[in-house]
N, C-alpha and C. Protein backbone atom coordinates (compact mmCIF):
# COMPACT_ATOMS: atom_id res chain seq x y z
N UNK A 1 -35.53 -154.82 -80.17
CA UNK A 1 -36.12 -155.99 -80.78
C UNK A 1 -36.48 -156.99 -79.67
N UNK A 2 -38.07 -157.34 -79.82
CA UNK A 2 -38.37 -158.26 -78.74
C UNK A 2 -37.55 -159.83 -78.96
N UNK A 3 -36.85 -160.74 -78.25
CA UNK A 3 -36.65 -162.00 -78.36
C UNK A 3 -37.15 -163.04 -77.03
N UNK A 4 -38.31 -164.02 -78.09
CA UNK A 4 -38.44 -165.43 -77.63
C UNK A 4 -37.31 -166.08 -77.55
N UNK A 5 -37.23 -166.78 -75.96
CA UNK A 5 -36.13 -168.44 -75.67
C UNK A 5 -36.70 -168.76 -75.60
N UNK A 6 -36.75 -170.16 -76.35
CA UNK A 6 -37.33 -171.13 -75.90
C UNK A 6 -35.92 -172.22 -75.59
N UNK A 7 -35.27 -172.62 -74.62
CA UNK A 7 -34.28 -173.29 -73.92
C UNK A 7 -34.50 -174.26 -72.96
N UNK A 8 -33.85 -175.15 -73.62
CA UNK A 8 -33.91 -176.64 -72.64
C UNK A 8 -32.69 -176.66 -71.87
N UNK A 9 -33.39 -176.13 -70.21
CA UNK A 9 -32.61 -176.39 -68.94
C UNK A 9 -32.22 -177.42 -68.37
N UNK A 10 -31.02 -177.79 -67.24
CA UNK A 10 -30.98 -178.99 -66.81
C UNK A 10 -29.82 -178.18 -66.05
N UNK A 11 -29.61 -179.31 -65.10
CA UNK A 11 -28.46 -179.10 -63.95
C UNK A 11 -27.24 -178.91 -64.69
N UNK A 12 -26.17 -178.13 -64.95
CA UNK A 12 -24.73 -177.89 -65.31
C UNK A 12 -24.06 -179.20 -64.95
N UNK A 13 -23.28 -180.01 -65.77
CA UNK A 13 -22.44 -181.24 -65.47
C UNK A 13 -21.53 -181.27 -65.04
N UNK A 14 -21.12 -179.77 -64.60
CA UNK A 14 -19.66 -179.74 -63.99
C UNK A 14 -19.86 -179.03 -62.79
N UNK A 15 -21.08 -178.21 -62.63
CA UNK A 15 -20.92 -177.47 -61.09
C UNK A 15 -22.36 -177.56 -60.82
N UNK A 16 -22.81 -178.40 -59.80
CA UNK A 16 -24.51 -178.94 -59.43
C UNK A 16 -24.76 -177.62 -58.98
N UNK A 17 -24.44 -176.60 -58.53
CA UNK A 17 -25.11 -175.04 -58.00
C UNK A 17 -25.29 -174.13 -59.32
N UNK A 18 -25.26 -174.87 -60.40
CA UNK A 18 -25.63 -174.07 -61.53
C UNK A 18 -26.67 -174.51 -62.88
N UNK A 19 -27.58 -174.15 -63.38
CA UNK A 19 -28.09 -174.54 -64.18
C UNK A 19 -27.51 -174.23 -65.98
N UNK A 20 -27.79 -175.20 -66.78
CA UNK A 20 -27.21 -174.73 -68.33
C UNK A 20 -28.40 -175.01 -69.49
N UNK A 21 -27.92 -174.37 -70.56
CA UNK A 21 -28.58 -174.89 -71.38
C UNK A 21 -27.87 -176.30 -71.72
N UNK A 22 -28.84 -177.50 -71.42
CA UNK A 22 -28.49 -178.51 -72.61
C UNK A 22 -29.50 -179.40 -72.59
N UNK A 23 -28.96 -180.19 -74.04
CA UNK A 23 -30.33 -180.84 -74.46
C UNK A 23 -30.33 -181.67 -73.73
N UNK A 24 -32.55 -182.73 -73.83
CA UNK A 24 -32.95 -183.32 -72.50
C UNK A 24 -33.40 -182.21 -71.56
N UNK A 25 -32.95 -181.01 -71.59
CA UNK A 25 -33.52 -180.46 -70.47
C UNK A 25 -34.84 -180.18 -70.78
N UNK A 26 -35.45 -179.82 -69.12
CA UNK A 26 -36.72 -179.33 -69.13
C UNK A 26 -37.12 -178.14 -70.30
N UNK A 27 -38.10 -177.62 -71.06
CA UNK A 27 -38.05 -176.40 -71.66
C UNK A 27 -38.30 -175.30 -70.86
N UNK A 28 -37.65 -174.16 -71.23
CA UNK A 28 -37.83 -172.70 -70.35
C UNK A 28 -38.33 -172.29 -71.76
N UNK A 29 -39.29 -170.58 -71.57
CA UNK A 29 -39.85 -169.73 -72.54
C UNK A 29 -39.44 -168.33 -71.98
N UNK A 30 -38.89 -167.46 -72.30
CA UNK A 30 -38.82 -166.28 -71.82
C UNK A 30 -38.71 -165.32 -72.97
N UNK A 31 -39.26 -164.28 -72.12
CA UNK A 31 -39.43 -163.04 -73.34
C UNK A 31 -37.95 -161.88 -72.77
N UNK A 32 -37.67 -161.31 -73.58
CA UNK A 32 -36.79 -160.23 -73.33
C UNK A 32 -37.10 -159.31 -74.33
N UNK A 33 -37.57 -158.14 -73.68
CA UNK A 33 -37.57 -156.70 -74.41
C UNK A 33 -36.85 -155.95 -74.19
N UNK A 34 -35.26 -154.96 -74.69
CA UNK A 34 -34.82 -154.10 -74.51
C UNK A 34 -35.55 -152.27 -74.33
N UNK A 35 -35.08 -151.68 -73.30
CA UNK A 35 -35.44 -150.66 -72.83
C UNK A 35 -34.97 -149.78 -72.95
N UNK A 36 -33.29 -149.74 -72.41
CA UNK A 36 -32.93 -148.29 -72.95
C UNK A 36 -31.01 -149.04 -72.83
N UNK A 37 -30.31 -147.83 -73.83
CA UNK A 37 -28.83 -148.76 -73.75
C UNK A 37 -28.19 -147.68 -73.56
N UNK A 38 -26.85 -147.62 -72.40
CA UNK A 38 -26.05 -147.20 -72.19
C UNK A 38 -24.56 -147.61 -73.09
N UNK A 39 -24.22 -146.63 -73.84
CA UNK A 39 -23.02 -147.25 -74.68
C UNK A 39 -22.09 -147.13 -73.79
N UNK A 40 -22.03 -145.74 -72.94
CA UNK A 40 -20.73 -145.44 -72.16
C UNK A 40 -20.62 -147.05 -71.66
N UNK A 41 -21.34 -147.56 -71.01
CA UNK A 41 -21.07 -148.75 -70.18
C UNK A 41 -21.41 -150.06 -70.83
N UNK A 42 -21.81 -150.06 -72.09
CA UNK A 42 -21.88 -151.08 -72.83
C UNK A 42 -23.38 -151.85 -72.33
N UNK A 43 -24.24 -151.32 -71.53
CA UNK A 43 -25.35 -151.97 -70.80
C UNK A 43 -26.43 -151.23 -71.31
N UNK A 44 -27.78 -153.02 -71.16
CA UNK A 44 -28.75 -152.66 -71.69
C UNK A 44 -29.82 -152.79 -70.33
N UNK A 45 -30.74 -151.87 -70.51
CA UNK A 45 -31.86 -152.32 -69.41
C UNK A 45 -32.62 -153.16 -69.96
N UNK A 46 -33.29 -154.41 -69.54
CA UNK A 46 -34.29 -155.00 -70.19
C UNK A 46 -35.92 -155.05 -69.40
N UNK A 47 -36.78 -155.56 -69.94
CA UNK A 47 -37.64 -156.34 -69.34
C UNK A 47 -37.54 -157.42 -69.43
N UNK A 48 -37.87 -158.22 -68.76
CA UNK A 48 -37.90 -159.67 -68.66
C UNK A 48 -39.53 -160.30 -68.63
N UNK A 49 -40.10 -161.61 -69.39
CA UNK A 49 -41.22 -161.72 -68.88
C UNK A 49 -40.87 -163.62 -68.64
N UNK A 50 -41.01 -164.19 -67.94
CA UNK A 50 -40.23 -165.83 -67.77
C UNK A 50 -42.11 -166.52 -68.13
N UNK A 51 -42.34 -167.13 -69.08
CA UNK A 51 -43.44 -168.21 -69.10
C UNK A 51 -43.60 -169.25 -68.39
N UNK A 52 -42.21 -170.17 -68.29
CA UNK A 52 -42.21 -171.22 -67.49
C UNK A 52 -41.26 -170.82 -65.78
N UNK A 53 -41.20 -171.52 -65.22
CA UNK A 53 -40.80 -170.73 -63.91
C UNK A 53 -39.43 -171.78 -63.80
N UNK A 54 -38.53 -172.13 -64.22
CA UNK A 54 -37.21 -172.70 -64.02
C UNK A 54 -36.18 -171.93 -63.33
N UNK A 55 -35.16 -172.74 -62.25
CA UNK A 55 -34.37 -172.38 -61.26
C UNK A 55 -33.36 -171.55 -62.05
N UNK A 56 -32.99 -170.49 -62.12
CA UNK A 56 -31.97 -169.78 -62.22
C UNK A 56 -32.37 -169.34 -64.03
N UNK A 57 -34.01 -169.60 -64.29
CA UNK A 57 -33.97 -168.85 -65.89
C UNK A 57 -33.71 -167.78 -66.16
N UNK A 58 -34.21 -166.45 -65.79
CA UNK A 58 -33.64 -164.93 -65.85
C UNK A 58 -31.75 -165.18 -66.45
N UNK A 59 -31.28 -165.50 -65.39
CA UNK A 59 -29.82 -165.76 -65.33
C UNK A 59 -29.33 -166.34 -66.42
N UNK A 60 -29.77 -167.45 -66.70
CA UNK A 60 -29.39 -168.52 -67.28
C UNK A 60 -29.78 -168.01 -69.13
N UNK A 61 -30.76 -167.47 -69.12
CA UNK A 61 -31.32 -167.09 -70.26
C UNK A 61 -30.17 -165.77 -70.70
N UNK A 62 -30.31 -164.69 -70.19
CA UNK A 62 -29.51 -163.69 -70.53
C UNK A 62 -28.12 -164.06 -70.73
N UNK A 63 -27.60 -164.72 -70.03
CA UNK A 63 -26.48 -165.27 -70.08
C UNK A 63 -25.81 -165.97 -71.36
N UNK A 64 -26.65 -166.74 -71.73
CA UNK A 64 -26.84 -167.57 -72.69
C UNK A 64 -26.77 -166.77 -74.36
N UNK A 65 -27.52 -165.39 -74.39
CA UNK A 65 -27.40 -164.49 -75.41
C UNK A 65 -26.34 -163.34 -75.56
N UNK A 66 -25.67 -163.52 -74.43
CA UNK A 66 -24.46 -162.69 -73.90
C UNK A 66 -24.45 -161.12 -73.60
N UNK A 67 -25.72 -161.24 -72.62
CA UNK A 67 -26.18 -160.48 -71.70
C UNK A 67 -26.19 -160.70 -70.59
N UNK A 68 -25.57 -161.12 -69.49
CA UNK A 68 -25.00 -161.68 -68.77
C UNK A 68 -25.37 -160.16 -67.35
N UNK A 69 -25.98 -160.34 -66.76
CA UNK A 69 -26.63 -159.54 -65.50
C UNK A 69 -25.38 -159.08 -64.75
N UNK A 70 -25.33 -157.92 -64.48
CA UNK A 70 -24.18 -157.32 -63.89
C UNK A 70 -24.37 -157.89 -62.58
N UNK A 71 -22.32 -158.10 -62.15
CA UNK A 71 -22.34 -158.54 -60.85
C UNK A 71 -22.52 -160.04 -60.71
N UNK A 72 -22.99 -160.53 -61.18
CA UNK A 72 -23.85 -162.29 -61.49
C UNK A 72 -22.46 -163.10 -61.45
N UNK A 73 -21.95 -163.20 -59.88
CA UNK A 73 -20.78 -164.07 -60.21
C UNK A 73 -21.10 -165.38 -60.71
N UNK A 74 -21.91 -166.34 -60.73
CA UNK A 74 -22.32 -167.72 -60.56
C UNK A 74 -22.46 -167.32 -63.00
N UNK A 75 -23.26 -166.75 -63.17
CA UNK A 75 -23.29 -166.78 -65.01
C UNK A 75 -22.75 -165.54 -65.69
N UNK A 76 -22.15 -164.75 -64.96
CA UNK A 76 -21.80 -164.00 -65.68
C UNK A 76 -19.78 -164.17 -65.72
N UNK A 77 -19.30 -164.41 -66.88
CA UNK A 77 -17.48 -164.84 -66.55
C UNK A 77 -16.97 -163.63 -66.43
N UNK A 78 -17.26 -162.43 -66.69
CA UNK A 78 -16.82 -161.30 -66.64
C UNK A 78 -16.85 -160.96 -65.96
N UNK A 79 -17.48 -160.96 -64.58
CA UNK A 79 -17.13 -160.50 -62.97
C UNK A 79 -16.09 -161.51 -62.59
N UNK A 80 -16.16 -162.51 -62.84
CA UNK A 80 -14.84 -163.86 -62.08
C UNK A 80 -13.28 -163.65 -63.23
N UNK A 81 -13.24 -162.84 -64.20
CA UNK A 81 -12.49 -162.17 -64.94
C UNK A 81 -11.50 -161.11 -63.88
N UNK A 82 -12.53 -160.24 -63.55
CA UNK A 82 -12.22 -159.29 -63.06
C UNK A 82 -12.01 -159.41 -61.66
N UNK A 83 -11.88 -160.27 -61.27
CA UNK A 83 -11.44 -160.20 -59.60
C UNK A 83 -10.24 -160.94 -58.96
């Protein structure tokens, strides 16, 4: 299933090296199409297509739907879980 964000970005209020969703922020648009899913590993491949060009959207977007980019210590909590 294809999904539109449309998400209002802005600097994170607790750590300035990170961006969040919250309101006031700039708007981001991104498309995400799923590709193919690995159950063994619980992972999906996607495409990504970003409309507006915001610092850390890819990241910030997936993240946000709890798809969270493998490895992604900075948005993903499940690598800083595990270490």
């Amino acid at each position: 299933e294809v999904r539109r964000l449309h998400l209002p970005v802005k600097r994170d209020a607790t750590d300035a090296t990170k961006m969040a969703v919250r309101s006031g922020g700039k708007h981001s648009d991104t498309i995400i199409r799923p590709l193919a899913f690995e159950e063994a590993g619980g992972t999906t491949l996607v495409a990504v297509v970003i409309l507006t060009g915001r610092t850390h959207q890819i990241r910030l977007a997936l993240a946000h739907v709890g798809f969270p980019i493998i490895g992604d210590r900075k948005y993903n909590s499940r690598v800083k879980a595990e270490e």
